[in-house]
Protein backbone atom coordinates (compact mmCIF):
# COMPACT_ATOMS: atom_id res chain seq x y z
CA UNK A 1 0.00 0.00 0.00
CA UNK A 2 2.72 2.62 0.52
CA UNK A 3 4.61 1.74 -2.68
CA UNK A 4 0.95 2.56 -4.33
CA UNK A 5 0.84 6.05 -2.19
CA UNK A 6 4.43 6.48 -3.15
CA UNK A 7 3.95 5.94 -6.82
CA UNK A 8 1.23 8.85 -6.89
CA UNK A 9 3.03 11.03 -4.96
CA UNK A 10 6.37 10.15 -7.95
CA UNK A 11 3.79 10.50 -10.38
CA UNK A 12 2.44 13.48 -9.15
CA UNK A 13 5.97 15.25 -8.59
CA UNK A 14 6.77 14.28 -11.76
CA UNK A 15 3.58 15.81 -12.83
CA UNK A 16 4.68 19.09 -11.80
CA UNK A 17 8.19 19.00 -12.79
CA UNK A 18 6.68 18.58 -16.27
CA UNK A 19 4.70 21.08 -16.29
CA UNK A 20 7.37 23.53 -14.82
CA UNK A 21 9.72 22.46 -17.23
CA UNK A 22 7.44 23.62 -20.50
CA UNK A 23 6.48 26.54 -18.77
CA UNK A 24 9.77 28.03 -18.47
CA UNK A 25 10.50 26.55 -21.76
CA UNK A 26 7.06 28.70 -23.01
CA UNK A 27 8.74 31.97 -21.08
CA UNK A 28 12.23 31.81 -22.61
CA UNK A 29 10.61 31.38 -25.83
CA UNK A 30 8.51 34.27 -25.43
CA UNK A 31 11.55 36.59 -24.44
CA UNK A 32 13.78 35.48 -26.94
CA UNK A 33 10.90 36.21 -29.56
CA UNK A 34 10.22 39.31 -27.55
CA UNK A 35 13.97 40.37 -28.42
CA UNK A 36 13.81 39.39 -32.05
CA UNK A 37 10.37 41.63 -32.57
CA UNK A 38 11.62 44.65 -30.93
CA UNK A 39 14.96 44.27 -32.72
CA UNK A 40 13.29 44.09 -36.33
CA UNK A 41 11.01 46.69 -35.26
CA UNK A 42 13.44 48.85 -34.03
CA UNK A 43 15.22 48.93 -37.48
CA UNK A 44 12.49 51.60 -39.31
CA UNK A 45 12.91 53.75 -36.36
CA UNK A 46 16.79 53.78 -36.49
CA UNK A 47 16.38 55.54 -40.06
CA UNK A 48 14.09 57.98 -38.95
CA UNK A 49 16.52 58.60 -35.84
CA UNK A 50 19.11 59.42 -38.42
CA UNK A 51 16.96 62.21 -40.55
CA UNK A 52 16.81 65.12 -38.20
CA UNK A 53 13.49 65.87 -39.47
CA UNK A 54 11.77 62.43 -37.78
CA UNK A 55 14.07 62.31 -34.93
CA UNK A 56 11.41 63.43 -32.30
CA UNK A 57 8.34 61.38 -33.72
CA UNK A 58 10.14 58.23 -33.78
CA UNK A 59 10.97 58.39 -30.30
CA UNK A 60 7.52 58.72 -29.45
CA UNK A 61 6.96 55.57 -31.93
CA UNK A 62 9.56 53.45 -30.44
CA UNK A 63 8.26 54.63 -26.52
CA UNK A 64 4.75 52.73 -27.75
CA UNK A 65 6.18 50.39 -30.06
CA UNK A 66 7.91 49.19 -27.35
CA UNK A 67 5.26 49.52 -24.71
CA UNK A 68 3.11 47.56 -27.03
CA UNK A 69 5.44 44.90 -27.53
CA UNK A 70 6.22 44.25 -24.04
CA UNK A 71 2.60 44.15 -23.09
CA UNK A 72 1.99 41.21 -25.68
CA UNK A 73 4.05 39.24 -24.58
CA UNK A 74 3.54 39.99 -20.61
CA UNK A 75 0.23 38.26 -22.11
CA UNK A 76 1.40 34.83 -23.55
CA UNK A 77 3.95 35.27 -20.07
CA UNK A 78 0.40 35.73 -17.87
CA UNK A 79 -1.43 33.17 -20.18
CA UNK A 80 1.18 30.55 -19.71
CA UNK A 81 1.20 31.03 -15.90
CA UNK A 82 -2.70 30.54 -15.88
CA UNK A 83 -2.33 27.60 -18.19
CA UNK A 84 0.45 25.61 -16.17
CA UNK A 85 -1.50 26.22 -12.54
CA UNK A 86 -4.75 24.59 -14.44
CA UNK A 87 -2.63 21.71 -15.79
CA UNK A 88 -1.18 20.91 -12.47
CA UNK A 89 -4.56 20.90 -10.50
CA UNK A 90 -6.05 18.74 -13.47
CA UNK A 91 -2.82 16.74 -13.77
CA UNK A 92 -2.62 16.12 -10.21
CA UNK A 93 -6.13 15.29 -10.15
CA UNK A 94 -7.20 17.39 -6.63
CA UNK A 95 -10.63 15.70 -6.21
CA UNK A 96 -13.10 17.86 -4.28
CA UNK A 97 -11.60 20.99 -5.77
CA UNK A 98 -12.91 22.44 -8.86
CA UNK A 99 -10.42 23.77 -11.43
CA UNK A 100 -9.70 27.58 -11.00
CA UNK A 101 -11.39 27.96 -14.63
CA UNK A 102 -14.91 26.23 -13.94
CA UNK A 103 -15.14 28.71 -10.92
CA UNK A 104 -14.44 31.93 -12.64
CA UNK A 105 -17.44 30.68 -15.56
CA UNK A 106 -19.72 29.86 -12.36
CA UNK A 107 -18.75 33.02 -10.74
CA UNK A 108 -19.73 34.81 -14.16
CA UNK A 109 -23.02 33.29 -14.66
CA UNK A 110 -24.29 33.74 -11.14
């Protein structure tokens, strides 16, 4: 009986480990893309820096390019938090719990 307790318990850990692992796989991905998009983004505004004539409206664009670009993917970052702390409680199978998404939809409808 306790090699049966200990297997969930491995199972479970291993459960989580999994799930941590493509998470921060998911998050790294997201801020090396991150880099890449403001770096080709960047590379109209680094003309206009150049012509004197630009040089103060593309450092307004770049403030909200940038803002804009950050925010995105501070979304897929929040989305893939959200995502891995529903897989876990599923994953792990937490009976007499329901899943954090079935009571945000019941706290909706109510």
């Amino acid at each position: 009986m306790t090699q049966s307790k200990r297997s969930k318990g491995d199972g479970r850990a291993e459960v989580r480990r999994v799930v941590d692992l493509v998470q921060r796989e998911i998050d790294d991905g997201a801020t090396n893309v991150e880099e890449i998009h403001k770096a080709i983004a960047a590379l109209p505004l680094d003309v206009l820096d150049r012509l004197d004539i630009f040089e103060e409206m593309s450092k307004g664009a770049r403030k909200v390019q940038e803002a804009t670009i950050g925010a995105m993917y501070d979304v897929i970052r929040k989305v893939n938090d959200e995502v891995g702390k529903l897989a876990k409680e599923l994953l792990a199978g937490s009976h007499g719990h329901k899943p954090a998404h079935r009571r945000s939809i019941h706290a909706h409808s109510a």
